[in-house]
C-alpha atoms as a PDB file:
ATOM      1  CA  UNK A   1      70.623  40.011 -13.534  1.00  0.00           C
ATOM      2  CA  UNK A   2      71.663  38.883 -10.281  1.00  0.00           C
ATOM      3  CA  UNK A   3      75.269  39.352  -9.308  1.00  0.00           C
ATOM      4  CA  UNK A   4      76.620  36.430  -7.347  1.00  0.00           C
ATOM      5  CA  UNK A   5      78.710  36.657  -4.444  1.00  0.00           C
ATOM      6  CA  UNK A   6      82.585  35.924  -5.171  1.00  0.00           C
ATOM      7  CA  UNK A   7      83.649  33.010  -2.416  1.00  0.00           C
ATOM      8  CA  UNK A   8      87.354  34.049  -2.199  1.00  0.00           C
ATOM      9  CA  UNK A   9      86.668  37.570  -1.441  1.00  0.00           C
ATOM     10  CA  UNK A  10      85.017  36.377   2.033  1.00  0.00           C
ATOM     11  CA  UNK A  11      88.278  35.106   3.450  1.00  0.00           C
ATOM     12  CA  UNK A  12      90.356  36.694   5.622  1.00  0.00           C
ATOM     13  CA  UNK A  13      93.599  37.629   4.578  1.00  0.00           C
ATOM     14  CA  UNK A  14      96.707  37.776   6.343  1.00  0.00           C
ATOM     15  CA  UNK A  15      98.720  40.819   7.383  1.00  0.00           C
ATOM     16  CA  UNK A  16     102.042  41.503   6.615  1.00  0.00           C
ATOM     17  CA  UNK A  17     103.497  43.215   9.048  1.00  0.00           C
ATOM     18  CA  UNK A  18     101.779  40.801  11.804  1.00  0.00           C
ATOM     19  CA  UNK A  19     104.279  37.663  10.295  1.00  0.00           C
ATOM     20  CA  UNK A  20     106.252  36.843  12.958  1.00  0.00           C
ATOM     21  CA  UNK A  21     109.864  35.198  12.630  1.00  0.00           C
ATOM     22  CA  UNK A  22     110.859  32.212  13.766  1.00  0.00           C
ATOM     23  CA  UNK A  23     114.286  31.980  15.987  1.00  0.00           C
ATOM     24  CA  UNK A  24     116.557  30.977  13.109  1.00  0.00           C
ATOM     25  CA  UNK A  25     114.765  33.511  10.698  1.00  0.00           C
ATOM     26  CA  UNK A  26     116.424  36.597   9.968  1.00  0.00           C
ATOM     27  CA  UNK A  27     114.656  39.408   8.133  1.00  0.00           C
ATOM     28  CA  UNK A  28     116.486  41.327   5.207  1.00  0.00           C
ATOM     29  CA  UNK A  29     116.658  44.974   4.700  1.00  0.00           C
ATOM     30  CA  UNK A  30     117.932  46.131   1.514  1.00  0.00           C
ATOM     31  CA  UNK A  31     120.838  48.359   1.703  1.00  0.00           C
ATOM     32  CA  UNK A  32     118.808  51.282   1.491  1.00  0.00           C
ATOM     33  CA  UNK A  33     116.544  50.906   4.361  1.00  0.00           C
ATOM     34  CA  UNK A  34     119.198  49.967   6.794  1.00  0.00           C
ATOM     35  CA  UNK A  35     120.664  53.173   5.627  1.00  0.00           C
ATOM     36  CA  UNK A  36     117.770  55.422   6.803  1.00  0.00           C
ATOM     37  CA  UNK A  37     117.483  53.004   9.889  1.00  0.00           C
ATOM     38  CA  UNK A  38     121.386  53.298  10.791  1.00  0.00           C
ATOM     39  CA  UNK A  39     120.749  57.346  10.327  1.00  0.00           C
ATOM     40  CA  UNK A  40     116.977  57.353  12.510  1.00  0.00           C
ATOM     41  CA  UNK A  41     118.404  55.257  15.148  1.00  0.00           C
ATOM     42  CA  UNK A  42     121.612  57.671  15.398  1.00  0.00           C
ATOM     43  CA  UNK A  43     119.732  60.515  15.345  1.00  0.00           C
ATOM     44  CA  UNK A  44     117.384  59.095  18.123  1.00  0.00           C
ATOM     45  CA  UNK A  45     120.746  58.537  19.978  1.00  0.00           C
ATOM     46  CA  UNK A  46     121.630  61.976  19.453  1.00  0.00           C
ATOM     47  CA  UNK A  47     118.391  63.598  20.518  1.00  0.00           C
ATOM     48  CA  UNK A  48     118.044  61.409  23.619  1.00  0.00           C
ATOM     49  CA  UNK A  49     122.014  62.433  24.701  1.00  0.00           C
ATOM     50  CA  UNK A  50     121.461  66.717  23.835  1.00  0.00           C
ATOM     51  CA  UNK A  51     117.955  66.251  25.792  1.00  0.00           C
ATOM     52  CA  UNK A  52     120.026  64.323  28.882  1.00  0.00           C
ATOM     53  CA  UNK A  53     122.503  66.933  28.680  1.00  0.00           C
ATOM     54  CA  UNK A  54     120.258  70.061  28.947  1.00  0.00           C
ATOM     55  CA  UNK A  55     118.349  68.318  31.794  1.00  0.00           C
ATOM     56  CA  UNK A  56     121.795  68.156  33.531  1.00  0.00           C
ATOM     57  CA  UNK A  57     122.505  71.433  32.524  1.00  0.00           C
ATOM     58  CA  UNK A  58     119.078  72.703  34.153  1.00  0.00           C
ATOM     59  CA  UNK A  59     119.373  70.850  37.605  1.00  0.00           C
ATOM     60  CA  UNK A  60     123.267  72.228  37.899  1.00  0.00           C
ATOM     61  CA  UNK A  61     121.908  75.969  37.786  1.00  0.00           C
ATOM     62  CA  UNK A  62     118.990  75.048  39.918  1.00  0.00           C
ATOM     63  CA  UNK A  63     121.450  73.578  42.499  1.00  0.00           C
ATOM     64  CA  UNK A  64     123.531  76.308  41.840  1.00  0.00           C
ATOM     65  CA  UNK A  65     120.809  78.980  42.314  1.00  0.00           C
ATOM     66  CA  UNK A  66     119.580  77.337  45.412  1.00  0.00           C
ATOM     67  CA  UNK A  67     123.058  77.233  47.058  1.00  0.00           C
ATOM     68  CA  UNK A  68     123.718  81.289  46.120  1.00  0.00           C
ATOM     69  CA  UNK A  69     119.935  81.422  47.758  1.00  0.00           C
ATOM     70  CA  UNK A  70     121.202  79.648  50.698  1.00  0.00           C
ATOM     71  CA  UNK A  71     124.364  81.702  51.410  1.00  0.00           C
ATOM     72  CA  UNK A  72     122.420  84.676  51.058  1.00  0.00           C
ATOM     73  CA  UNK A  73     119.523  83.810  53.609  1.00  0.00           C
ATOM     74  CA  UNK A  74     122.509  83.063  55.929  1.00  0.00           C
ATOM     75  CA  UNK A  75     124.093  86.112  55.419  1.00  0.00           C
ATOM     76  CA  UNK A  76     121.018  88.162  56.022  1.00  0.00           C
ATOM     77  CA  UNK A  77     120.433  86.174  59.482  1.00  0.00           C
ATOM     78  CA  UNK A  78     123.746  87.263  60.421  1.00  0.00           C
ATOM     79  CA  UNK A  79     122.868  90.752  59.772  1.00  0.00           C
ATOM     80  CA  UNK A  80     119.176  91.582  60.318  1.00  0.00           C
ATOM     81  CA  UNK A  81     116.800  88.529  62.330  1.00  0.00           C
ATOM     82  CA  UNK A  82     113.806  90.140  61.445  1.00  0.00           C
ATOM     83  CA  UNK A  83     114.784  90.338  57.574  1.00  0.00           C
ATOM     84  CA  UNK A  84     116.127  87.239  57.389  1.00  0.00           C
ATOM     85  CA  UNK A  85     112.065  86.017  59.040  1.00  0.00           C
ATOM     86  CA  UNK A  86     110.235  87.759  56.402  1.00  0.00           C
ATOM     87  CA  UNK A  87     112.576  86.835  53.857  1.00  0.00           C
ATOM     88  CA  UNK A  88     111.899  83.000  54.486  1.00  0.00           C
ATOM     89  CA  UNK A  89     108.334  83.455  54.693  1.00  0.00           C
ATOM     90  CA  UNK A  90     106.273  81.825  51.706  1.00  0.00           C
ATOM     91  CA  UNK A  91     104.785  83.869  49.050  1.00  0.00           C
ATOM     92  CA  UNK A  92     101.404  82.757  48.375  1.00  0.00           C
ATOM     93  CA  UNK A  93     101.304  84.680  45.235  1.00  0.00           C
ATOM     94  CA  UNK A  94     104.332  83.105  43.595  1.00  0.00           C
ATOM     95  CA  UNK A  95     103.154  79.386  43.729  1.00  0.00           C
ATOM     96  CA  UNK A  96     100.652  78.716  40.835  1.00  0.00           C
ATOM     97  CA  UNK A  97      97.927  77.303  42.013  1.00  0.00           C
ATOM     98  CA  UNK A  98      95.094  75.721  40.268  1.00  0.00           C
ATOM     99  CA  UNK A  99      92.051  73.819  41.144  1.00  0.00           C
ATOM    100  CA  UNK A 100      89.653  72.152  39.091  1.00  0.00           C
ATOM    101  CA  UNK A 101      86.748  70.552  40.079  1.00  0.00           C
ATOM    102  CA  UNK A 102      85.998  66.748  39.100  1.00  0.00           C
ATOM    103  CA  UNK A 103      83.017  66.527  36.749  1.00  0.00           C
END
C-alpha cells in the first residue's frame, strides 16, 4: 500500500508573530500580560537608572582620584625636581598589554 501525499500539508503557513498591524489596528493584551509588561518595562527602567548612576558614581572618584593625583605631583615639584621627574615617568609594567597575532 502506497501512502499518498496529503496536498494541504505542502502549503506554507503563516506566522503569527510576523502579522503586522495596520495604522488603525490596535493589539489587545489581556490584563495579565500588561501586568508583567508594566512590571519588565519598570524594572528595565530601574536597571538602566542604578547602572547610569554607578557609572556616574565611578567617573566622580576617577576625577576625584586624578585631581588628589594632580595636587600631589605638584606638591612634590615644589619640593624635590628630581622626584617629582621620576614620579611622572610611565611604568611600563603597570599598563596591560596584549598582542595577538591575526590568523
Amino acid at each position: 500500500m502506497e501512502l499518498k501525499e496529503l496536498d494541504y500539508l505542502n502549503k506554507k503557513f503563516k506566522t503569527l508573530n510576523k502579522k503586522t498591524l495596520n495604522n488603525n489596528e490596535r493589539l489587545f493584551v489581556s490584563e495579565e500580560n500588561q501586568l508583567f509588561l508594566d512590571e519588565e518595562k519598570f524594572l528595565k527602567n530601574e536597571w538602566i537608572n542604578f547602572m547610569k548612576s554607578r557609572q556616574q558614581d565611578q567617573m566622580e572618584q576617577l576625577e576625584r582620584a586624578l585631581q588628589s593625583q594632580h595636587e600631589a605631583l605638584e606638591e612634590l615639584k615644589k619640593d624635590n625636581l628630581v622626584l617629582y621627574n621620576a614620579a611622572i615617568q610611565l611604568d611600563i609594567k603597570l599598563i596591560p598589554y596584549v598582542r595577538r597575532a591575526q590568523k
